[in-house]
Protein backbone atom coordinates (compact mmCIF):
# COMPACT_ATOMS: atom_id res chain seq x y z
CA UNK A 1 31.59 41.06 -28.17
CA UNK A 2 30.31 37.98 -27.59
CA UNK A 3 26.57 37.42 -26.34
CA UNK A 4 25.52 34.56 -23.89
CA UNK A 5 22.07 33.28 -24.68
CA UNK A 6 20.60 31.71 -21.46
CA UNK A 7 20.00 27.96 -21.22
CA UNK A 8 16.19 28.68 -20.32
CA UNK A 9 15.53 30.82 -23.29
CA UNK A 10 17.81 28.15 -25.78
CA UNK A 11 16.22 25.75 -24.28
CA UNK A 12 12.08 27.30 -24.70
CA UNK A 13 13.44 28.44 -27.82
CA UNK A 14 14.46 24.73 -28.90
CA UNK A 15 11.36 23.18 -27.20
CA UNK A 16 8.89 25.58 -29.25
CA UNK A 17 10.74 24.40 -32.32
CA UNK A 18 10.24 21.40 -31.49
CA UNK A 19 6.32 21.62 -31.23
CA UNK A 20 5.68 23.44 -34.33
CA UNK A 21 7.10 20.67 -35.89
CA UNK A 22 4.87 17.69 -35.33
CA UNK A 23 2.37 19.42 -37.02
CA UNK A 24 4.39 19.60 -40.36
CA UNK A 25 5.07 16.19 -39.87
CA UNK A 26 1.58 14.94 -39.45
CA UNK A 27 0.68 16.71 -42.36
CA UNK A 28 3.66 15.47 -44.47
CA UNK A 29 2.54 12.06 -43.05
CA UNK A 30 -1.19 12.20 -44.37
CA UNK A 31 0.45 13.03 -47.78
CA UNK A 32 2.70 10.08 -47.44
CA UNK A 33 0.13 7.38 -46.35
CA UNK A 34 -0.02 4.64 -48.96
CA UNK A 35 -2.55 2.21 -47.29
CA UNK A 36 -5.60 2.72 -44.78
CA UNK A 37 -7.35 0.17 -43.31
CA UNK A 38 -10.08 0.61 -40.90
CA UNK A 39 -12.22 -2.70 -39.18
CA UNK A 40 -15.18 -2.57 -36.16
CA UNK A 41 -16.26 -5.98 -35.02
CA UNK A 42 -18.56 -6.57 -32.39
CA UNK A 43 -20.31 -10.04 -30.90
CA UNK A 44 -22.55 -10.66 -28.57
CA UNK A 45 -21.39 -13.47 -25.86
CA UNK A 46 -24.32 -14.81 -23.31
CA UNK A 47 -21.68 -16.79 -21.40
CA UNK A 48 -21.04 -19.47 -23.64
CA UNK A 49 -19.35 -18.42 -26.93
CA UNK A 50 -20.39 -16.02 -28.93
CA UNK A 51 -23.63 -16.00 -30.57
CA UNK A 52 -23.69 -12.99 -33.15
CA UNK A 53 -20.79 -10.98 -34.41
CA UNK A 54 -20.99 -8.15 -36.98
CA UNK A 55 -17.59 -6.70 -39.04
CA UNK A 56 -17.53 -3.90 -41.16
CA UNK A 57 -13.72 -3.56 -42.52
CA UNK A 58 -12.55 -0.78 -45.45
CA UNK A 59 -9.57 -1.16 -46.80
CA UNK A 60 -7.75 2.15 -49.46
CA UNK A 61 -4.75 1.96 -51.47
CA UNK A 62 -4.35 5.42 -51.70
CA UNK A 63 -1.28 5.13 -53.78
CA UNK A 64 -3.37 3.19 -56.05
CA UNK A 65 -6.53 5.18 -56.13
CA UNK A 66 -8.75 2.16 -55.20
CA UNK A 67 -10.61 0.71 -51.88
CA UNK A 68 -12.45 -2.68 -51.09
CA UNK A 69 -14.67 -3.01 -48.01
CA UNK A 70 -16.92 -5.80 -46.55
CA UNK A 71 -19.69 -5.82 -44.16
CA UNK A 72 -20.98 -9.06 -42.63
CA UNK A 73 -23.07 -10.60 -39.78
CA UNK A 74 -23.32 -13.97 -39.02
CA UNK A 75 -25.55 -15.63 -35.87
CA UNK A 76 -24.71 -19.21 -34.35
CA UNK A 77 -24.73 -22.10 -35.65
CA UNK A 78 -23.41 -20.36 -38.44
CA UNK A 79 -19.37 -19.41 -37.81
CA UNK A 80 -18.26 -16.53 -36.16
CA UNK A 81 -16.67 -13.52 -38.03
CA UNK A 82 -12.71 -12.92 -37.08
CA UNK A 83 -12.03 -9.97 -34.96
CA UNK A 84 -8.04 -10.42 -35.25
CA UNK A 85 -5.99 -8.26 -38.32
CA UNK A 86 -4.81 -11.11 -40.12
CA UNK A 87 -7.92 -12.58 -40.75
CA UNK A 88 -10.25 -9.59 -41.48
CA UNK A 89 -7.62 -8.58 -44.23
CA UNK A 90 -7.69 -12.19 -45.35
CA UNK A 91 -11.63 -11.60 -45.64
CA UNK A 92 -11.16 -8.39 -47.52
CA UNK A 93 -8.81 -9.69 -50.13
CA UNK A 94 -11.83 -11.47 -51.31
CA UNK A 95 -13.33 -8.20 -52.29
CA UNK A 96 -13.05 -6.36 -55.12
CA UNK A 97 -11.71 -3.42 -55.62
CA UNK A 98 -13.18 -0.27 -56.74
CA UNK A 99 -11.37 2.34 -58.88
CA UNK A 100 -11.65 5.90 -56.39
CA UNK A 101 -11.46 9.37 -58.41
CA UNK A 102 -8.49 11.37 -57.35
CA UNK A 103 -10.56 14.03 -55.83
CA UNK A 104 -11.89 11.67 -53.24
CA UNK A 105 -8.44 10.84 -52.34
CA UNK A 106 -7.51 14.09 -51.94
CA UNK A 107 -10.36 14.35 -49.71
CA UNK A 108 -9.21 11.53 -47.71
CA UNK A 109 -5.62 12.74 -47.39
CA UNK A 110 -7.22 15.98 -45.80
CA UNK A 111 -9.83 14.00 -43.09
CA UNK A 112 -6.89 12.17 -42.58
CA UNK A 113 -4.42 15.47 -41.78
CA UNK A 114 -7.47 17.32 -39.68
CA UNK A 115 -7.56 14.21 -37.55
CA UNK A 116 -3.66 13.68 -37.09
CA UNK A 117 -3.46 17.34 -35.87
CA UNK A 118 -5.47 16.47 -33.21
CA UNK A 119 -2.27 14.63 -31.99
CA UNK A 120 -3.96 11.14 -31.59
CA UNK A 121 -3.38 8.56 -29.17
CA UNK A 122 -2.25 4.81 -29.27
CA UNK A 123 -6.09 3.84 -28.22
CA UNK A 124 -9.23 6.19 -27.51
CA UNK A 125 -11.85 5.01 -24.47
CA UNK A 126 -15.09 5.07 -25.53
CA UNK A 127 -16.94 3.50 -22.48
CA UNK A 128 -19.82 1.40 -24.41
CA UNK A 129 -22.63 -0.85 -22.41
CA UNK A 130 -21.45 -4.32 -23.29
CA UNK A 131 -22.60 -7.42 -21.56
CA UNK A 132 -19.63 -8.84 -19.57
CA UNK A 133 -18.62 -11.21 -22.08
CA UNK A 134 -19.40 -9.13 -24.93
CA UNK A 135 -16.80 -8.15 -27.28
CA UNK A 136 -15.73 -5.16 -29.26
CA UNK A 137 -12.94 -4.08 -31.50
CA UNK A 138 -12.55 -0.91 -33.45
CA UNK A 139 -9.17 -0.55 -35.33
CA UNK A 140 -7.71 2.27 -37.79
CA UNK A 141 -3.96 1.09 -39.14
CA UNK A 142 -2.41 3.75 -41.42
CA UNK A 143 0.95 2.66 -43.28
CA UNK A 144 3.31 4.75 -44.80
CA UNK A 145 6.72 4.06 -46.44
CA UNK A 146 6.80 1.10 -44.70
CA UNK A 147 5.68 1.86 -41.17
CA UNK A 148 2.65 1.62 -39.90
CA UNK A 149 0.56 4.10 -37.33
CA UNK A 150 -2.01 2.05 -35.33
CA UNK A 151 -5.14 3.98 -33.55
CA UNK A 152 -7.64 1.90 -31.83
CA UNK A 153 -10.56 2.06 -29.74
CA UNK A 154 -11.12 0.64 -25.96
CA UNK A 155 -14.99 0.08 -25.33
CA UNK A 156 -14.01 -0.53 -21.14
CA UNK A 157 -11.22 2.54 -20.84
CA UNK A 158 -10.10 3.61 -17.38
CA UNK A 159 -12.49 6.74 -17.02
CA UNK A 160 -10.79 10.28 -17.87
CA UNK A 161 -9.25 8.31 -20.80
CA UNK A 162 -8.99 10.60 -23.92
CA UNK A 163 -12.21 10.03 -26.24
CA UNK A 164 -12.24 10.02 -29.99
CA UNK A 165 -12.46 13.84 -31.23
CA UNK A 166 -14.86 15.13 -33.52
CA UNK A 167 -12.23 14.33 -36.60
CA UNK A 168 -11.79 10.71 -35.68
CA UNK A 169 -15.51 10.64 -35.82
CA UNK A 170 -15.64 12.81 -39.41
CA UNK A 171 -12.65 10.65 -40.71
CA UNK A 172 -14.78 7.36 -40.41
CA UNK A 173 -18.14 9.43 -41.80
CA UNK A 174 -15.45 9.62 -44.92
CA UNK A 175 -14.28 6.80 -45.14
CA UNK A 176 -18.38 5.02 -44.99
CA UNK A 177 -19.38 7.55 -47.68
CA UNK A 178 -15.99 6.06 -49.93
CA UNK A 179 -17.44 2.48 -49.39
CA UNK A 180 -21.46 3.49 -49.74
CA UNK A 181 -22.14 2.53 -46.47
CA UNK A 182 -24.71 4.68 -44.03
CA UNK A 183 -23.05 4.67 -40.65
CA UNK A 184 -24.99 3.03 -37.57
CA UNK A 185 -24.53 5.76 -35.57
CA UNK A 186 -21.94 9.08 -35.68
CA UNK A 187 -19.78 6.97 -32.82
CA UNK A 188 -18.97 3.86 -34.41
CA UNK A 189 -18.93 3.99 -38.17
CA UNK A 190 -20.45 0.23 -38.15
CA UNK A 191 -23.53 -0.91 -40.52
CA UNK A 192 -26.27 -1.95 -38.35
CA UNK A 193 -27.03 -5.74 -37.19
CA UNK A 194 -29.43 -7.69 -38.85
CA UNK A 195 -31.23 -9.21 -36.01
């Protein structure tokens, strides 16, 4: 005798499936990441150009067991630190890298697996106070087997916007204790401004 399953149950029974597995595969993908890189910029615009920036950037090869991270400032006349990818890695690859121990890694690969089971978005809102032409850019880019997860952060998100969880905020703790750095504050993960 043949039994008829009904569509609703197949179909709860396929979707629950379903949702046990993104887990598995956000933990199978903080395994797999090869390459972190994680960049906050911020400058300081009166209305004419901007007048102070400040970039902290850390880059891991995890697959390599090494990072390389920068943290600059610069005030006008002086030039202007990049806020765009391209030219912040450009910056880093003038930094040496330093040799990371394996357990450090390891303890990477698990901030990294607590955070992506908080099912991250595209881009967090973290409504900041900056001055209208003020500017702000906070940027995690994870790569793995050649493609590449991108998390960012808007400082002027539509309220009710999902904010950064506690693990995003643990995650960069990590990855400032990797590169020496003392945080500016538990919500950014930048090095304060010399002013």
């Amino acid at each position: 005798m043949m039994h008829r399953i009904p569509i609703g149950l197949l179909a709860l029974t396929c979707l629950a499936g379903c949702l046990a597995q993104p887990g598995a595969d956000r933990r199978a993908d903080a395994a797999r990441v090869d390459h972190l890189l994680y960049y906050s910029w911020w400058g300081m615009s009166p209305g004419a150009g901007f007048k102070h920036t400040s970039l902290t950037a850390i880059e891991v090869d995890l697959a390599g067991g090494r990072t390389r991270q920068l943290a600059r400032t610069a005030q006008a006349p002086a030039p202007m630190l990049p806020w765009l990818r391209p030219q912040i890695a450009s910056l880093l690859h003038a930094s040496p890298w330093q040799t990371l121990p394996p357990e450090r890694i390891r303890g990477l690969r698990g901030m990294l697996r607590l955070w992506l089971d908080t099912n991250p978005p595209p881009s967090y809102s973290r409504p900041m106070s900056l001055g209208r032409e003020d500017g702000y850019a906070e940027v995690l880019v994870l790569q793995t087997a050649g493609r590449e997860r991108t998390c960012d952060v808007n400082p002027r998100g539509a309220a009710g916007a999902q904010s950064p969880p506690p693990e995003w905020h643990a995650l960069l703790a990590y990855l400032n204790a990797l590169a020496g750095q003392s945080p500016r504050s538990q919500s950014t993960g930048i090095q304060p401004i010399a002013r």
